[in-house]
Protein backbone atom coordinates (compact mmCIF):
# COMPACT_ATOMS: atom_id res chain seq x y z
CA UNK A 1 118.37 118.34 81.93
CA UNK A 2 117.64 117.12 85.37
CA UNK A 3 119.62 118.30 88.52
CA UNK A 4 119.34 116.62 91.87
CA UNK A 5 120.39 117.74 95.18
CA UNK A 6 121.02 114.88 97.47
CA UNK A 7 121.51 115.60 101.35
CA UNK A 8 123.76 113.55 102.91
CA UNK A 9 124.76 113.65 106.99
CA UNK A 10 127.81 111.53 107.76
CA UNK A 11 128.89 109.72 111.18
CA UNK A 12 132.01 112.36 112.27
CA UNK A 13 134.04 109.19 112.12
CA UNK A 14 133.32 108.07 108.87
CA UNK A 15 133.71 111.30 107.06
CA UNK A 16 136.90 110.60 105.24
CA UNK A 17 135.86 107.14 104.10
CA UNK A 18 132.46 108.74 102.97
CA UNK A 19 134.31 111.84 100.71
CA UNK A 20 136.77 108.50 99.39
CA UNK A 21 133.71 106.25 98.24
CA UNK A 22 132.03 108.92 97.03
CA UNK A 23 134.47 110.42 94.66
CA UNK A 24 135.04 107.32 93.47
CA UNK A 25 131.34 106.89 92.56
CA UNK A 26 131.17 110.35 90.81
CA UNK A 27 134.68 110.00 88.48
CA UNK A 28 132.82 106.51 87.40
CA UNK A 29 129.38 108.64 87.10
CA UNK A 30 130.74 111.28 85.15
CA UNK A 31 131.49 108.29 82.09
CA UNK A 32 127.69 107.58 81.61
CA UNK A 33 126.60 109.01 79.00
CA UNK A 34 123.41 109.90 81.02
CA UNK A 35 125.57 111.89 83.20
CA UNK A 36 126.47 115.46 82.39
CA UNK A 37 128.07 116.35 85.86
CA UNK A 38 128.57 114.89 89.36
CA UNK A 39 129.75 117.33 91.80
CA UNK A 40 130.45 116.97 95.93
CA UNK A 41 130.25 120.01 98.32
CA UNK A 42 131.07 119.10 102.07
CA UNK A 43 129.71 122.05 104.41
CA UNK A 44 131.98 123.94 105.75
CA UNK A 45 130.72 125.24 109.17
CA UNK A 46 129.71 121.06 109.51
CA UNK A 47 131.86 118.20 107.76
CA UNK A 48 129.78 115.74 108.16
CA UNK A 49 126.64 117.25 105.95
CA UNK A 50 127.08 116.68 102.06
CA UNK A 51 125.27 118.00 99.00
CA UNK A 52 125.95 115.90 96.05
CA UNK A 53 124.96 117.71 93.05
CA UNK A 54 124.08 115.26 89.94
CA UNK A 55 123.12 116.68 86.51
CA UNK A 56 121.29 114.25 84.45
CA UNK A 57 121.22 114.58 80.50
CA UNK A 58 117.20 113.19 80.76
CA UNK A 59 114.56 112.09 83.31
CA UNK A 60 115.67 108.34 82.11
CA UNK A 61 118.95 108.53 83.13
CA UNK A 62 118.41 108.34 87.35
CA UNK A 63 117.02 105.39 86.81
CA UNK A 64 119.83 104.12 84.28
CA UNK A 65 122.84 105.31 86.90
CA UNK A 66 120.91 103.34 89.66
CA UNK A 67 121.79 100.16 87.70
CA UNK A 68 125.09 100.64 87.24
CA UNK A 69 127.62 98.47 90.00
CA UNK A 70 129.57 101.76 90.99
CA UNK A 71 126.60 103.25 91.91
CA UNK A 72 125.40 99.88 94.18
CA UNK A 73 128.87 99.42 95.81
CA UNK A 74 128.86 103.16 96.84
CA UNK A 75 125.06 102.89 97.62
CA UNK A 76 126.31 99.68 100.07
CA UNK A 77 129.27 100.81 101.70
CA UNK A 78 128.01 104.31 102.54
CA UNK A 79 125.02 103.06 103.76
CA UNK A 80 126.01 102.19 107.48
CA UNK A 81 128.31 105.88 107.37
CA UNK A 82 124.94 107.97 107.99
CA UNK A 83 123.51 109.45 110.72
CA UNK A 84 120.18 109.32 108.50
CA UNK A 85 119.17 108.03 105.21
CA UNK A 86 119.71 110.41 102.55
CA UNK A 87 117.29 112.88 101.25
């Protein structure tokens, strides 16, 4: 199993939007079979900073949930929401 940890900072205003898409992202994550869990923690003392946590069955499957066209719409319309690119 892999498990990444992706830091996310949001624009204040786009916060809402941001949680929306990416929900939507992980319920369509969660069906790969690649995928073991997808999970989104906002910070409390700061809204706009994220952690997405993503457990991956194998080191293949990144790469695999990459290609899929959930992941590439979220990917495009959260892009512009950040204050910085993710880490």
């Amino acid at each position: 199993m892999l498990i990444v940890h992706v830091q996310v900072h949001v624009k204040p205003e786009c916060v809402e939007a941001f949680k929306q898409a990416t929900l939507a992202n992980g319920r369509e994550s969660v069906k790969e079979p690649g995928i073991a869990r997808f999970d989104v923690a906002q910070q409390q003392d700061d809204p706009t900073r994220f952690v997405l946590v993503e457990a991956y069955r194998d080191a293949l499957a990144p790469a695999a949930h990459k290609e899929t066209r959930h992941y590439q719409v979220w990917r495009d319309a959260v892009a512009p929401m950040m204050v910085e690119p993710r880490s």
